[in-house]
N, C-alpha and C. Protein backbone atom coordinates (compact mmCIF):
# COMPACT_ATOMS: atom_id res chain seq x y z
N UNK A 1 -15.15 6.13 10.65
CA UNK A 1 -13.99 6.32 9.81
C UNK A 1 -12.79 6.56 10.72
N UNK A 2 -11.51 6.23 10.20
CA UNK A 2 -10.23 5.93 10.94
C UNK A 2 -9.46 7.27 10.41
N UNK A 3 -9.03 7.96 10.98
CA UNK A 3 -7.71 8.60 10.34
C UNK A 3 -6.41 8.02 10.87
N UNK A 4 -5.48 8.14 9.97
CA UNK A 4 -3.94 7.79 10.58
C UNK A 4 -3.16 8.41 9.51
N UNK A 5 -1.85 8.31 10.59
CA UNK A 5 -0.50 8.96 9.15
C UNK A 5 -0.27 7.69 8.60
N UNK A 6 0.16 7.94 7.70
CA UNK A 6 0.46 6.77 6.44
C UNK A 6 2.11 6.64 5.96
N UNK A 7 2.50 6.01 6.22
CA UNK A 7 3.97 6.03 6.23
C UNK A 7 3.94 5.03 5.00
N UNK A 8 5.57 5.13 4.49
CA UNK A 8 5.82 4.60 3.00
C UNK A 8 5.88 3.14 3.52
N UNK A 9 6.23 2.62 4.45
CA UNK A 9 6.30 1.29 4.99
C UNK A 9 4.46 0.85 5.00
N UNK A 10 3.79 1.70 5.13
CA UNK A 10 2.27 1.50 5.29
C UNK A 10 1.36 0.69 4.19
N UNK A 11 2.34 1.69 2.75
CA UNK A 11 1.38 1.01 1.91
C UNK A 11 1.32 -0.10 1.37
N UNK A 12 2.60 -1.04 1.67
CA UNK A 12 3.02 -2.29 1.53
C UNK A 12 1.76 -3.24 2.27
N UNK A 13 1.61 -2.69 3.63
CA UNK A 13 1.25 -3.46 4.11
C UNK A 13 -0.64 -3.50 4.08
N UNK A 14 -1.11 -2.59 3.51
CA UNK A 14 -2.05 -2.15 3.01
C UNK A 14 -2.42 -3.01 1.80
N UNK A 15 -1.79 -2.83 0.79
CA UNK A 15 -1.82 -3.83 -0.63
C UNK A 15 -1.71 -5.06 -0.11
N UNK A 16 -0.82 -5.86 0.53
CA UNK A 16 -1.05 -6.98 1.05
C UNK A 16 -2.41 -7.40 1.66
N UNK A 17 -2.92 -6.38 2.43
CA UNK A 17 -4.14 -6.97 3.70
C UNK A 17 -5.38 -6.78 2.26
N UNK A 18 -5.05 -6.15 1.39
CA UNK A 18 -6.37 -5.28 0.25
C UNK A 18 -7.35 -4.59 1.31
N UNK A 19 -6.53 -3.70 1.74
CA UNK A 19 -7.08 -2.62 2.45
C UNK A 19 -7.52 -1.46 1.42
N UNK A 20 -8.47 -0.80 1.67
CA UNK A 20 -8.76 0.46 0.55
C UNK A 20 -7.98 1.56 1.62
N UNK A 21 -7.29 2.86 0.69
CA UNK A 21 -6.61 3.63 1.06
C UNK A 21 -7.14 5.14 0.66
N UNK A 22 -7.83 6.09 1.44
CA UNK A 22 -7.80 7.10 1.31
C UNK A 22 -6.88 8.28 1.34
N UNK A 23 -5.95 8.93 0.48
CA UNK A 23 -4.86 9.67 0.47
C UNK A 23 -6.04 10.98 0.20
N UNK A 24 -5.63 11.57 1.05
CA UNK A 24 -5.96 13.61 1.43
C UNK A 24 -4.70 14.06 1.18
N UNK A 25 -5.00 15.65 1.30
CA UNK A 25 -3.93 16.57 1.56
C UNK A 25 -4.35 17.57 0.99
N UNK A 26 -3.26 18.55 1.35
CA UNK A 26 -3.80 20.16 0.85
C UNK A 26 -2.78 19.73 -0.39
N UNK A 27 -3.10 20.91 -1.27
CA UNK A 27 -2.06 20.92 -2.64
C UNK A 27 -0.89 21.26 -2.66
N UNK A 28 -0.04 19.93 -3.33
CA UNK A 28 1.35 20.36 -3.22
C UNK A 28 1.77 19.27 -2.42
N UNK A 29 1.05 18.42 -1.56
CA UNK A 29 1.72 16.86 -0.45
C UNK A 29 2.03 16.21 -1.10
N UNK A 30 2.43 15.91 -2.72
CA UNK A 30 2.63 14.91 -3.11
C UNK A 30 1.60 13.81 -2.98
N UNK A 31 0.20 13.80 -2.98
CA UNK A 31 -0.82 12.66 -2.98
C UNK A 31 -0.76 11.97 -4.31
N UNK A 32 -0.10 12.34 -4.91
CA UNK A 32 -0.10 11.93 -6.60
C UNK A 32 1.31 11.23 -7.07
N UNK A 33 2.09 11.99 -6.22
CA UNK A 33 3.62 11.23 -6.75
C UNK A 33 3.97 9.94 -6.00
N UNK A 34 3.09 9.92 -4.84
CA UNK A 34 3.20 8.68 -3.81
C UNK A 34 2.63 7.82 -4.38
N UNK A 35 1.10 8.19 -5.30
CA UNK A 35 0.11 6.57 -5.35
C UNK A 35 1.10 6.37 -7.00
N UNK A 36 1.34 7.17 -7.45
CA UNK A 36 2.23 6.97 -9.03
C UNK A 36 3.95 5.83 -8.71
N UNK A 37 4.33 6.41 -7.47
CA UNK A 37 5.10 5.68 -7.04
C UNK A 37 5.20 4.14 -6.71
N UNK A 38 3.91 4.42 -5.82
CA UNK A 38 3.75 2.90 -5.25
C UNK A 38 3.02 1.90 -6.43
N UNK A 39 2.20 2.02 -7.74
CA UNK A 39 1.93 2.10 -8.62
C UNK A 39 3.06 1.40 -9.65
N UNK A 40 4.09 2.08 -9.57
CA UNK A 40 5.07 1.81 -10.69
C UNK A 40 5.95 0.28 -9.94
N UNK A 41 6.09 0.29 -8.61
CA UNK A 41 6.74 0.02 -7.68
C UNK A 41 6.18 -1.77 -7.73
N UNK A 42 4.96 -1.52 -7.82
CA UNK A 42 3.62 -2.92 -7.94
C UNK A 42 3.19 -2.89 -9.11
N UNK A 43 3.77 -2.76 -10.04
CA UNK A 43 3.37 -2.55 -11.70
C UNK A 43 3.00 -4.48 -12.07
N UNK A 44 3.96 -5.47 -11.62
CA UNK A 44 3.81 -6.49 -12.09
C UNK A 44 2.53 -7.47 -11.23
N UNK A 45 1.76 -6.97 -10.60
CA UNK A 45 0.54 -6.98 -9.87
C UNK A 45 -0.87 -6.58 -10.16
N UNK A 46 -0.86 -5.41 -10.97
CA UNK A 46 -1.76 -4.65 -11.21
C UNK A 46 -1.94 -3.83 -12.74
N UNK A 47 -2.63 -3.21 -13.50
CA UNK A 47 -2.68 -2.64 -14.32
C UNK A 47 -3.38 -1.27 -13.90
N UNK A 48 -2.26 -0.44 -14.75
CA UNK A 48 -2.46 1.25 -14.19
C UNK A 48 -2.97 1.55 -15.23
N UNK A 49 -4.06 2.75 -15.21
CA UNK A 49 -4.54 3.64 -15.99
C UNK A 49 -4.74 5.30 -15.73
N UNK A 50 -3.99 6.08 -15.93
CA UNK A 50 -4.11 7.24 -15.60
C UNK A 50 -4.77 8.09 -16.49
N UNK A 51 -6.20 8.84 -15.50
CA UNK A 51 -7.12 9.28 -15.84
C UNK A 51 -7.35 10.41 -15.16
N UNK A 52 -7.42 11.82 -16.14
CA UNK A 52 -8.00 13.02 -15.34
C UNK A 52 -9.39 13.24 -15.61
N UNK A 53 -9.81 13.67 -14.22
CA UNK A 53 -11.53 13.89 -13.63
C UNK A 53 -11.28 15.48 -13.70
N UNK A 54 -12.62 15.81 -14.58
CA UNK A 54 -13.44 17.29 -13.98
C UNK A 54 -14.17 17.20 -13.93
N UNK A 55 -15.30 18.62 -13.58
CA UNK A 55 -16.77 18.20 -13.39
C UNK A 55 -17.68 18.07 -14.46
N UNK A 56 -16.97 17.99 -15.78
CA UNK A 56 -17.61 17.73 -16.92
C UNK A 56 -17.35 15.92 -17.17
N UNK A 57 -16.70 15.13 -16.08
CA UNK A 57 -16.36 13.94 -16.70
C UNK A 57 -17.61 13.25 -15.47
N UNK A 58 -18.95 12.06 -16.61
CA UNK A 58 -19.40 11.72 -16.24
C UNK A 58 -19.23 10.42 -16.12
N UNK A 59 -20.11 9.39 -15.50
CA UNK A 59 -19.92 8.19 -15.28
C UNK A 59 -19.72 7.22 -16.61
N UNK A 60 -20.58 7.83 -17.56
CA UNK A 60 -20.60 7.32 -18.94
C UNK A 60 -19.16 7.72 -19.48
N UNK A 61 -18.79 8.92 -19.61
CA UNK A 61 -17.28 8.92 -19.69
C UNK A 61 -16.12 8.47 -19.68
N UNK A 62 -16.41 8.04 -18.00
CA UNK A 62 -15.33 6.89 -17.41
C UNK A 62 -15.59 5.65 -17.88
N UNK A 63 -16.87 5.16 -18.35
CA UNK A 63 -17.00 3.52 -18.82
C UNK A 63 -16.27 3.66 -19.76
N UNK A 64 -16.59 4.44 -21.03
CA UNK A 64 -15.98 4.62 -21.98
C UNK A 64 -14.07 4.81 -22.52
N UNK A 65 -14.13 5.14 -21.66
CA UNK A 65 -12.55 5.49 -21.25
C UNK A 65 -11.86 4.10 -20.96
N UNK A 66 -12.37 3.22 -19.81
CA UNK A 66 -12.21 2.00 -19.53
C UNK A 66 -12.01 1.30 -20.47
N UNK A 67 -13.16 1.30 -21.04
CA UNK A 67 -13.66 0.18 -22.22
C UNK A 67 -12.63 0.23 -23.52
N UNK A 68 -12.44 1.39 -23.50
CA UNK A 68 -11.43 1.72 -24.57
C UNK A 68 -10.05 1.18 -24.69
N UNK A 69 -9.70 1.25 -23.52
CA UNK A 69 -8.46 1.14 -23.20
C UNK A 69 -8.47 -0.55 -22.99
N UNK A 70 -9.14 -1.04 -22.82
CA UNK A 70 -9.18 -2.61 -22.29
C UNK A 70 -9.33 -3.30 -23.95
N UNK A 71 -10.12 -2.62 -24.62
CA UNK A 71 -10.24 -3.06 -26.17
C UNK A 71 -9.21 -3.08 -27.35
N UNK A 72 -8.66 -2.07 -26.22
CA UNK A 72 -6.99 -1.69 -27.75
C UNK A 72 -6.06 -2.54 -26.98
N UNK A 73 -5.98 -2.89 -25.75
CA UNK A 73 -4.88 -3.46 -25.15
C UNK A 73 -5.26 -4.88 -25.41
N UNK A 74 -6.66 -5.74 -25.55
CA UNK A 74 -7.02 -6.72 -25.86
C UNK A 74 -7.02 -7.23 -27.60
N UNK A 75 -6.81 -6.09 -28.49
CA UNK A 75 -6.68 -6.07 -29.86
C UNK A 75 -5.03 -6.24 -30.29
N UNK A 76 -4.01 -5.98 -29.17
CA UNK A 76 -2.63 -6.11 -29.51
C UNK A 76 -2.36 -7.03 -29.46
């Protein structure tokens, strides 16, 4: 595994190569307002779904959640 700093010029070039991107940090780095950013930024590329995880959310959960959302957006 690689670590590096990740600069805002980075993730451009990241989405281009379809590099996978691991974002860390302690709480409070903004790891959330950056991928929401870059996200909104590449909106006409991709389809966003924002989803909160706890340790009560299982794998069946998340299908469901998916599925849901792909069924009402496919029913409009």
């Amino acid at each position: 595994m690689e670590t590096i700093l990740f600069s805002k010029t980075d993730d451009e070039a990241a989405f281009e190569a379809k590099k996978n991107v691991l974002i860390i940090g302690d709480g409070g780095t903004a790891k959330s307002s950056t991928v929401i950013l870059f996200c909104n930024k590449n909106a006409d590329q991709m389809l966003i779904k924002k989803t909160n995880f706890s340790s009560a959310t299982t794998p069946f959960l998340l299908q469901m959640t998916i599925e849901g959302e792909l069924v009402s957006k496919g029913s409009k």
